[in-house]
Protein backbone atom coordinates (compact mmCIF):
# COMPACT_ATOMS: atom_id res chain seq x y z
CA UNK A 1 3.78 27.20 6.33
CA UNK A 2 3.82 23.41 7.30
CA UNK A 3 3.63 22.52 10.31
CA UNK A 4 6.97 20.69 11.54
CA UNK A 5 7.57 17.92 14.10
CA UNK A 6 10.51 16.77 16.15
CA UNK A 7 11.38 12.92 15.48
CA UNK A 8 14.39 11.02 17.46
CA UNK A 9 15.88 7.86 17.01
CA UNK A 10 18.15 6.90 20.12
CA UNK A 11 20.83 10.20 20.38
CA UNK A 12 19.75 11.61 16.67
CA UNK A 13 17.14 14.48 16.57
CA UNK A 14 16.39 16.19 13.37
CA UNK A 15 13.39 18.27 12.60
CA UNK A 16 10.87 16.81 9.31
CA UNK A 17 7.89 18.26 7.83
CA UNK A 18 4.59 16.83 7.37
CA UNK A 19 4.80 14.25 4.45
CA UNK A 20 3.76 15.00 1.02
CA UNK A 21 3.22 11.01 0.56
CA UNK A 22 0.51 9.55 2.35
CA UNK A 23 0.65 5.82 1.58
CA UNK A 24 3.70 4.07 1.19
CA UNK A 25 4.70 0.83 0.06
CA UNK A 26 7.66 -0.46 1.99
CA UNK A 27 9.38 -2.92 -0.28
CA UNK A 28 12.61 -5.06 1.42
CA UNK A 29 14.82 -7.40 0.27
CA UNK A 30 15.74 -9.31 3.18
CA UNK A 31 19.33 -10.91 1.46
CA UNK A 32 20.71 -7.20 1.18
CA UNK A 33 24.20 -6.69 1.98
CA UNK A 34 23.52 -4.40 4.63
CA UNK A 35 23.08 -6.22 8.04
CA UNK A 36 21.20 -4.30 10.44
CA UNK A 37 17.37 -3.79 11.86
CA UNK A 38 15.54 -1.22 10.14
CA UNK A 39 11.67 -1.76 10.94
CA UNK A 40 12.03 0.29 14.07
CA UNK A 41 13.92 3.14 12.73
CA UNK A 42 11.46 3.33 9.91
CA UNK A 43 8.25 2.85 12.23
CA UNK A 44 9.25 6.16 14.14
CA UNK A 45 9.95 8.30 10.59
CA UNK A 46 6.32 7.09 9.13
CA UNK A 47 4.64 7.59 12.72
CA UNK A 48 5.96 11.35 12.85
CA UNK A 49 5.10 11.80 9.43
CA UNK A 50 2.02 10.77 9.87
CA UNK A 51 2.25 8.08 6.91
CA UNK A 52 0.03 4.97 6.31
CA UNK A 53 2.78 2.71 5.10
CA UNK A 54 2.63 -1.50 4.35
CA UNK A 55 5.61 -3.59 4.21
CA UNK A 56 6.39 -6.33 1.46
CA UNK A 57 8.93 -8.62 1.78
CA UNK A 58 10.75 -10.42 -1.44
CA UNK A 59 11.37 -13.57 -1.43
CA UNK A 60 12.55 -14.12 -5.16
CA UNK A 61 13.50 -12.76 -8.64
CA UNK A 62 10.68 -10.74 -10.02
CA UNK A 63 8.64 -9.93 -6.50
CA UNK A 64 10.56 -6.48 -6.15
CA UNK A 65 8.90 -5.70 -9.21
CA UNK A 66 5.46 -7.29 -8.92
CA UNK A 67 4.95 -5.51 -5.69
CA UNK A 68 6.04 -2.25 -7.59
CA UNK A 69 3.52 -2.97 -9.88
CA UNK A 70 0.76 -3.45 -7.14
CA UNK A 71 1.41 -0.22 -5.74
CA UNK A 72 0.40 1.55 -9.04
CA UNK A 73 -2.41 -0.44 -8.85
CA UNK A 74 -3.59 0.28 -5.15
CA UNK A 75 -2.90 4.04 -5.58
CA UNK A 76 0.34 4.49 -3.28
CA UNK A 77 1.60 7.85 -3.29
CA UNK A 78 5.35 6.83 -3.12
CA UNK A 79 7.41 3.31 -2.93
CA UNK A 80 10.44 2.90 -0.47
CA UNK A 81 12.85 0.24 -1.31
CA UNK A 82 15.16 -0.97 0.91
CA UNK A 83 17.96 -3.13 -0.94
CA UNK A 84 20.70 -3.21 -3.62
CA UNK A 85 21.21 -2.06 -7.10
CA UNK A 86 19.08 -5.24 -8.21
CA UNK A 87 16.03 -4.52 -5.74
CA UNK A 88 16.14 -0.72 -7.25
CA UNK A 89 15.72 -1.83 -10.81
CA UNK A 90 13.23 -4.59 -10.42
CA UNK A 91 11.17 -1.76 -8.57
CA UNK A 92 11.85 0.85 -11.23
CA UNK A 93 10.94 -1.89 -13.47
CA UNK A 94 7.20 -1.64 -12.37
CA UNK A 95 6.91 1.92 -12.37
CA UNK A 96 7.77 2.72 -15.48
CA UNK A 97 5.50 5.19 -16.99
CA UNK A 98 3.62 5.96 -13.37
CA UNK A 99 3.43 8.76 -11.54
CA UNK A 100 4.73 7.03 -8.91
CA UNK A 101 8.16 8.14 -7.50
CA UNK A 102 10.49 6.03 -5.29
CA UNK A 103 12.96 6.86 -2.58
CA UNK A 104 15.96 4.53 -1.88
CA UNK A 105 16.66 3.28 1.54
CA UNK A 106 20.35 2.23 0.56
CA UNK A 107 20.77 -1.55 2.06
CA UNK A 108 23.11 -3.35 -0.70
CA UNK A 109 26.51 -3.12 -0.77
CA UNK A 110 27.30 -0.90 -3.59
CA UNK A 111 24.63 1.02 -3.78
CA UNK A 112 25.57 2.71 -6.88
CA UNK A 113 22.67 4.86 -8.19
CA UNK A 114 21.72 5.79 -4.05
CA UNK A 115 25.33 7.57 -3.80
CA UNK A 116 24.71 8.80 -7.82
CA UNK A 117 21.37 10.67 -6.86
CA UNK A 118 23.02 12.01 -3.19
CA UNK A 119 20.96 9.33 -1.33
CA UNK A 120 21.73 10.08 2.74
CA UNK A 121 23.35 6.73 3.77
CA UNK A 122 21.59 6.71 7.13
CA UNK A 123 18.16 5.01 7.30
CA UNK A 124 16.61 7.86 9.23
CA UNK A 125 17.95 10.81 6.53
CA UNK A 126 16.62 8.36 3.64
CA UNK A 127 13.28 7.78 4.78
CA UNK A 128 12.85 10.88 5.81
CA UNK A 129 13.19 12.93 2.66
CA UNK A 130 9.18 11.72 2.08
CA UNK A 131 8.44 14.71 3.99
CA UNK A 132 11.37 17.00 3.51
CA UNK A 133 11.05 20.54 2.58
CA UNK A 134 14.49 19.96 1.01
CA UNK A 135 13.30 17.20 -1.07
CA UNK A 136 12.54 16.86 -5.01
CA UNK A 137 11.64 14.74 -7.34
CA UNK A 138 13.59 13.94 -10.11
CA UNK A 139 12.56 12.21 -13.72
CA UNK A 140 14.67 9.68 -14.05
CA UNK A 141 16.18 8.07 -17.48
CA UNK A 142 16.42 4.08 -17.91
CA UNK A 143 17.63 2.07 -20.88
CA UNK A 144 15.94 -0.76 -22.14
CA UNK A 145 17.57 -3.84 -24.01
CA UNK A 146 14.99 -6.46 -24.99
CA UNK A 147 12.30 -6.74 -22.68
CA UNK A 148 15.00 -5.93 -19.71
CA UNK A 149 15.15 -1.97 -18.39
CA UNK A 150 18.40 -0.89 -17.07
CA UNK A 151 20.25 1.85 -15.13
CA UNK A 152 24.20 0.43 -16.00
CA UNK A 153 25.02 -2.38 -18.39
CA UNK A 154 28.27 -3.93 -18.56
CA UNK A 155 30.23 -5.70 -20.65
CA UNK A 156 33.83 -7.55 -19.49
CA UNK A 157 35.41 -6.44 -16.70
CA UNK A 158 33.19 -5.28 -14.57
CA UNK A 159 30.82 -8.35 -15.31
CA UNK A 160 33.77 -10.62 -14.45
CA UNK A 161 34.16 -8.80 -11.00
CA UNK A 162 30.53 -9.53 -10.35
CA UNK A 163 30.66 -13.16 -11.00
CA UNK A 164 34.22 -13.43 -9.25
CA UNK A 165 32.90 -11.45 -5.68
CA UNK A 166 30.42 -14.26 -4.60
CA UNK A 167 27.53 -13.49 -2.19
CA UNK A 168 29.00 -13.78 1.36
CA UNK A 169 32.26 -11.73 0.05
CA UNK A 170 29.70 -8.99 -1.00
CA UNK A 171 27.69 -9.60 2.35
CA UNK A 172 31.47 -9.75 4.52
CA UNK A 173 32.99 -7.33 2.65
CA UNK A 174 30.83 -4.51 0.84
CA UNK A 175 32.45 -2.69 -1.94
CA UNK A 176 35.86 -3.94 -0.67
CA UNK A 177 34.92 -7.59 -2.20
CA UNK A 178 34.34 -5.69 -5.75
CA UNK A 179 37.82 -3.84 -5.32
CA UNK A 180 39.41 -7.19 -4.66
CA UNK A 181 38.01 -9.07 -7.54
CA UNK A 182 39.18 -6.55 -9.46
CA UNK A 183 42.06 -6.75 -8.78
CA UNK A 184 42.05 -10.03 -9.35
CA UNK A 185 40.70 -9.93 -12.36
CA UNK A 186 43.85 -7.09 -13.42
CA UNK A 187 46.23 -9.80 -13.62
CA UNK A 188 45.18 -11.12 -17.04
CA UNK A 189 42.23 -8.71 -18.28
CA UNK A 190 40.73 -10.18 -21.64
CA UNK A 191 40.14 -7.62 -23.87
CA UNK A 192 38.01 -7.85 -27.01
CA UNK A 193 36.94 -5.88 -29.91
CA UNK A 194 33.47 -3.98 -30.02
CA UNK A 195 31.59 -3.43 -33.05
CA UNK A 196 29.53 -0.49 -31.90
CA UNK A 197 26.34 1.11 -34.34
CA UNK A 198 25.88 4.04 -32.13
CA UNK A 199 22.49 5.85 -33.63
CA UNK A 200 23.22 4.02 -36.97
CA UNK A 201 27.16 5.02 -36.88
CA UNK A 202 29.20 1.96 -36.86
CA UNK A 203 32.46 2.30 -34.72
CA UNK A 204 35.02 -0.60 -34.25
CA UNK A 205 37.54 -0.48 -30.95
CA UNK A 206 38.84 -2.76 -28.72
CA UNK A 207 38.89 -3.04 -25.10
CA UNK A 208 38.62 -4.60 -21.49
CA UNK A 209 35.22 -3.45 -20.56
CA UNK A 210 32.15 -1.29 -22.76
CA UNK A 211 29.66 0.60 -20.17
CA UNK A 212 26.18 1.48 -21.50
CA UNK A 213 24.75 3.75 -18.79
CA UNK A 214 22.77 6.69 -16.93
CA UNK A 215 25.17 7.45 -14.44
CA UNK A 216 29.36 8.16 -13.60
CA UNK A 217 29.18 7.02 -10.15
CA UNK A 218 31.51 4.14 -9.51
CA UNK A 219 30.28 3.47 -6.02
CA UNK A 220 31.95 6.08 -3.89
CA UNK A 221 30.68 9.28 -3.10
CA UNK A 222 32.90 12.31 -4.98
CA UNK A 223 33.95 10.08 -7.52
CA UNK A 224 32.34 9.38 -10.99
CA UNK A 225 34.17 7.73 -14.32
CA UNK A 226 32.59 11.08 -16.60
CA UNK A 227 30.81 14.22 -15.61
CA UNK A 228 29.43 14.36 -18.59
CA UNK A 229 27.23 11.95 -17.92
CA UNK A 230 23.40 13.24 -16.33
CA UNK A 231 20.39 10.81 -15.46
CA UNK A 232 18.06 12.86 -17.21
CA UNK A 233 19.54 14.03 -20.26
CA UNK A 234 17.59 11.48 -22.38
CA UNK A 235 20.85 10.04 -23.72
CA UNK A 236 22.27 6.57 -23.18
CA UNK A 237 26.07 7.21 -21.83
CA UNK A 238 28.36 4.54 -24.09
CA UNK A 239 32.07 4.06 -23.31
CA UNK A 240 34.56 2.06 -23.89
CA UNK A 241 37.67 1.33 -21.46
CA UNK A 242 40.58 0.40 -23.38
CA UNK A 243 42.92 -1.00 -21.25
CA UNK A 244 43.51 -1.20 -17.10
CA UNK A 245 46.24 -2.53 -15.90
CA UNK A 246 48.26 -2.21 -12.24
CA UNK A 247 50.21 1.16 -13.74
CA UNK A 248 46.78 2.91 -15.47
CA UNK A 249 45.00 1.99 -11.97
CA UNK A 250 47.52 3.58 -10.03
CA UNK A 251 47.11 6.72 -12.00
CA UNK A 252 43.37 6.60 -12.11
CA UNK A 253 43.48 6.87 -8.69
CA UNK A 254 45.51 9.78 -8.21
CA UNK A 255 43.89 12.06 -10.55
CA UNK A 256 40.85 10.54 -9.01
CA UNK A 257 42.10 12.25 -5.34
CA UNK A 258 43.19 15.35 -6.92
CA UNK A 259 39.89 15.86 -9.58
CA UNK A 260 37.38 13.07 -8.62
CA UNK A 261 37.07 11.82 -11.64
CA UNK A 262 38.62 8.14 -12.64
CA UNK A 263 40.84 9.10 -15.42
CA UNK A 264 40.86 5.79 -16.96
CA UNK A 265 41.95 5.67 -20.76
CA UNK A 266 38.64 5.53 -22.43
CA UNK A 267 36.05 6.42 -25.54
CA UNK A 268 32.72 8.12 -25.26
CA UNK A 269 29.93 8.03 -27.13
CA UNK A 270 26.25 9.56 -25.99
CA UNK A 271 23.19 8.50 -28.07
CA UNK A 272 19.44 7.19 -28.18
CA UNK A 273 20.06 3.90 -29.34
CA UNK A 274 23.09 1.57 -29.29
CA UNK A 275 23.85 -2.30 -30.57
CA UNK A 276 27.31 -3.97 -29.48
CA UNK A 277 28.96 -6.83 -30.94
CA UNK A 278 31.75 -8.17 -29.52
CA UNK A 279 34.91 -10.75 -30.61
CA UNK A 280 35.22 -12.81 -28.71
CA UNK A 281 31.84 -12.79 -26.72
CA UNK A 282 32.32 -11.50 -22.79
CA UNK A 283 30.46 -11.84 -19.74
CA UNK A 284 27.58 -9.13 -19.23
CA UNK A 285 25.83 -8.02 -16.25
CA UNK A 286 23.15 -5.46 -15.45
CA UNK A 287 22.79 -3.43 -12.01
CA UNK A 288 24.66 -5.63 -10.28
CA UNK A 289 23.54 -9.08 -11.64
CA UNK A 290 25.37 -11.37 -14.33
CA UNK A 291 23.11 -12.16 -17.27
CA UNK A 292 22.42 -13.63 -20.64
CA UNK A 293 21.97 -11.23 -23.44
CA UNK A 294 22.04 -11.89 -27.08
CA UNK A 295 22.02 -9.19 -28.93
CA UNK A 296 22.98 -6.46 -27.29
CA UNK A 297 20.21 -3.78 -28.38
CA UNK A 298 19.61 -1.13 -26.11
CA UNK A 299 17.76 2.43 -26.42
CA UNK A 300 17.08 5.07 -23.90
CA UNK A 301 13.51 5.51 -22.33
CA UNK A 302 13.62 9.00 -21.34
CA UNK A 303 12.30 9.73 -17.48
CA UNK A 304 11.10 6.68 -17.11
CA UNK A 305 10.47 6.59 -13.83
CA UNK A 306 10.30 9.43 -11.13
CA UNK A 307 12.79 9.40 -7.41
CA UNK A 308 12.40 11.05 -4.80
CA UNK A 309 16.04 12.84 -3.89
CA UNK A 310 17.51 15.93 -1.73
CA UNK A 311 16.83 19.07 -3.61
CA UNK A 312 20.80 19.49 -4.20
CA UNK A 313 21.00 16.52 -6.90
CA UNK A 314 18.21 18.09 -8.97
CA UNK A 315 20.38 21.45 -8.77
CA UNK A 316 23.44 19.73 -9.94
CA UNK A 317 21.66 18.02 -13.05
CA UNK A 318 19.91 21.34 -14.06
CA UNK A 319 23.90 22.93 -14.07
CA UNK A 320 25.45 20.14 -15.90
C-alpha cells in the first residue's frame, strides 16, 4: 500500500499518494486566458509528491512543442501544461508516438478537451492527479491534416467566432466572448456547400459550419454536440451543421438543459480519412487558432499520444 501524505494550499486539504512520475516538465504559456499565480500552488503539489519538476516558459508559436519534444529527449516521466487549447496541441504535437503522457493544468479560456477528458478545474486537483490513486492514463486519438495534428478542426462558423472574439475579449471575458461572437455572427451566417469523400464515399451537403473532430464537448461541462463521439475510438468524428439561426439556438439549448446534448440540426459521418471541399471557400481554424489550409485532407492517428486523467473518464470511454 502507498504511502500517503497530507498537502494544503491556504484552507484546502486533500490527501495524494506518492507520485508515479518522477520528473516533470512544467510547460506554461504565460498569455493564457486564465489570470492568476500558479508557481506556488504547484511548488507545494510537486514538493509533497516528492517530484523533480523544471519549468519552461513559451514565448512563441512552436516552443510549446519544441519543449515537448525535449522532454522525450531528456527522459521525463510526464509533461504538465499549463495553457489553452493551442498550448495542449503544440505539446501533444511533440509527443506523438512517446510514451510520454501529459496532464492538463486548464489555464485558457475554453479549455475544451480539459472539460472533454473530466480535467479538475482547480490547479491543485489538476496537478495533483500525477500521484493519484484515482488517476489513469488514457491513449488518446489525434487527426492529422498535412503536416498539422489536430484534436477539433473547423470549418465556418465556429472559425468566424474565433477570428471575431479578439484576444483581450477572450482574456476579459472567457467563454462568454465566444458566446457573444456567436451571436454575432447568427445574424447573417454564410452557409456553403461541402463536397465531402468520407473513406472514398463522396457526399455533397450544405451548411453553416463542418466539424472534423475527437471530441463532443462544446466547452461546458455536461454538455457535448454527440455522444457518439469517443477520443479513442480510432475514428475521425465528421459533421456537418446545417443551419443555426436565433429559433434552432433557442431550441438547442433547451434540449441541451433537459438531455445535455446540443440538439442542433446536423449530419454525421465517422471515418479514418476525410477530404472537404467547400463553395464558396470559409474560414478554418484548429484548437482554437484561425489558419490557412488548402486542401483539407485529414486522417485519424489512432492514440497518438497518452493523458493523464481521473480514472472516471477512462470508465466512461470503455462504456460508450
Amino acid at each position: 500500500m502507498s504511502e500517503q501524505k497530507q498537502a494544503s494550499t491556504g484552507a484546502k486539504q486533500r490527501v495524494i499518494t506518492n507520485p508515479k512520475y518522477r520528473r516533470v516538465h512544467l510547460i506554461i504559456n504565460p498569455a493564457a486566458g486564465q489570470d492568476r499565480p500558479i508557481l506556488k500552488t504547484l511548488n507545494s503539489v510537486f514538493h509533497d509528491l516528492n517530484i523533480d519538476w523544471d519549468a519552461y516558459i513559451t514565448k512563441q508559436a512552436g516552443d510549446a512543442k519544441r519543449y515537448a519534444q525535449q522532454a522525450v529527449e531528456q527522459g521525463a516521466d510526464a509533461v504538465a501544461i499549463y495553457g489553452g487549447d493551442g498550448t495542449v496541441l503544440e505539446v501533444a504535437s511533440g509527443l506523438v508516438g512517446s510514451n510520454v503522457p501529459f496532464v492538463i493544468l486548464p489555464g485558457g479560456t475554453a479549455n475544451v478537451l480539459s472539460i472533454e477528458l473530466g480535467i479538475p478545474r482547480d490547479l491543485f486537483e489538476a496537478a495533483s492527479l500525477l500521484g493519484s490513486d484515482t488517476a489513469a492514463v488514457l491513449p488518446l486519438d489525434m487527426g492529422k491534416v498535412g503536416e498539422q495534428m489536430f484534436f477539433h478542426l473547423g470549418i465556418g462558423l465556429e472559425a468566424e467566432m474565433a477570428k471575431t472574439a479578439d484576444r483581450e475579449a477572450k482574456d476579459r471575458s472567457g467563454l462568454m466572448a465566444y458566446i457573444m461572437a456567436g451571436l454575432k455572427n447568427l445574424r447573417n451566417p454564410a452557409t456553403s456547400r461541402y463536397r465531402l469523400t468520407l473513406d472514398g464515399q463522396v457526399v455533397e451537403t450544405e451548411g453553416v459550419n463542418c466539424m472534423i473532430t475527437n471530441f463532443g464537448s462544446i466547452g461546458v461541462a455536461g454538455l457535448t454536440i454527440s455522444h457518439d463521439i469517443d477520443v479513442s475510438d480510432g475514428l475521425l468524428d465528421v459533421l456537418v451543421i446545417r443551419q443555426i439561426d436565433a429559433k434552432s439556438v433557442l431550441s438547442a439549448a433547451a434540449d441541451a438543459i433537459s438531455s445535455g446534448d446540443i440538439a442542433a440540426p446536423l449530419d454525421q459521418w465517422q471515418v479514418r480519412e476525410v477530404t472537404v471541399e467547400v463553395d464558396p471557400p470559409q474560414s478554418v481554424m484548429i484548437d482554437g487558432e484561425v489558419v490557412e489550409i488548402d486542401p483539407i485532407h485529414a486522417h485519424i492517428v489512432p492514440h497518438a499520444v497518452q493523458v493523464i486523467v481521473p480514472t472516471e473518464t477512462t470508465e466512461k470511454s470503455e462504456n460508450k
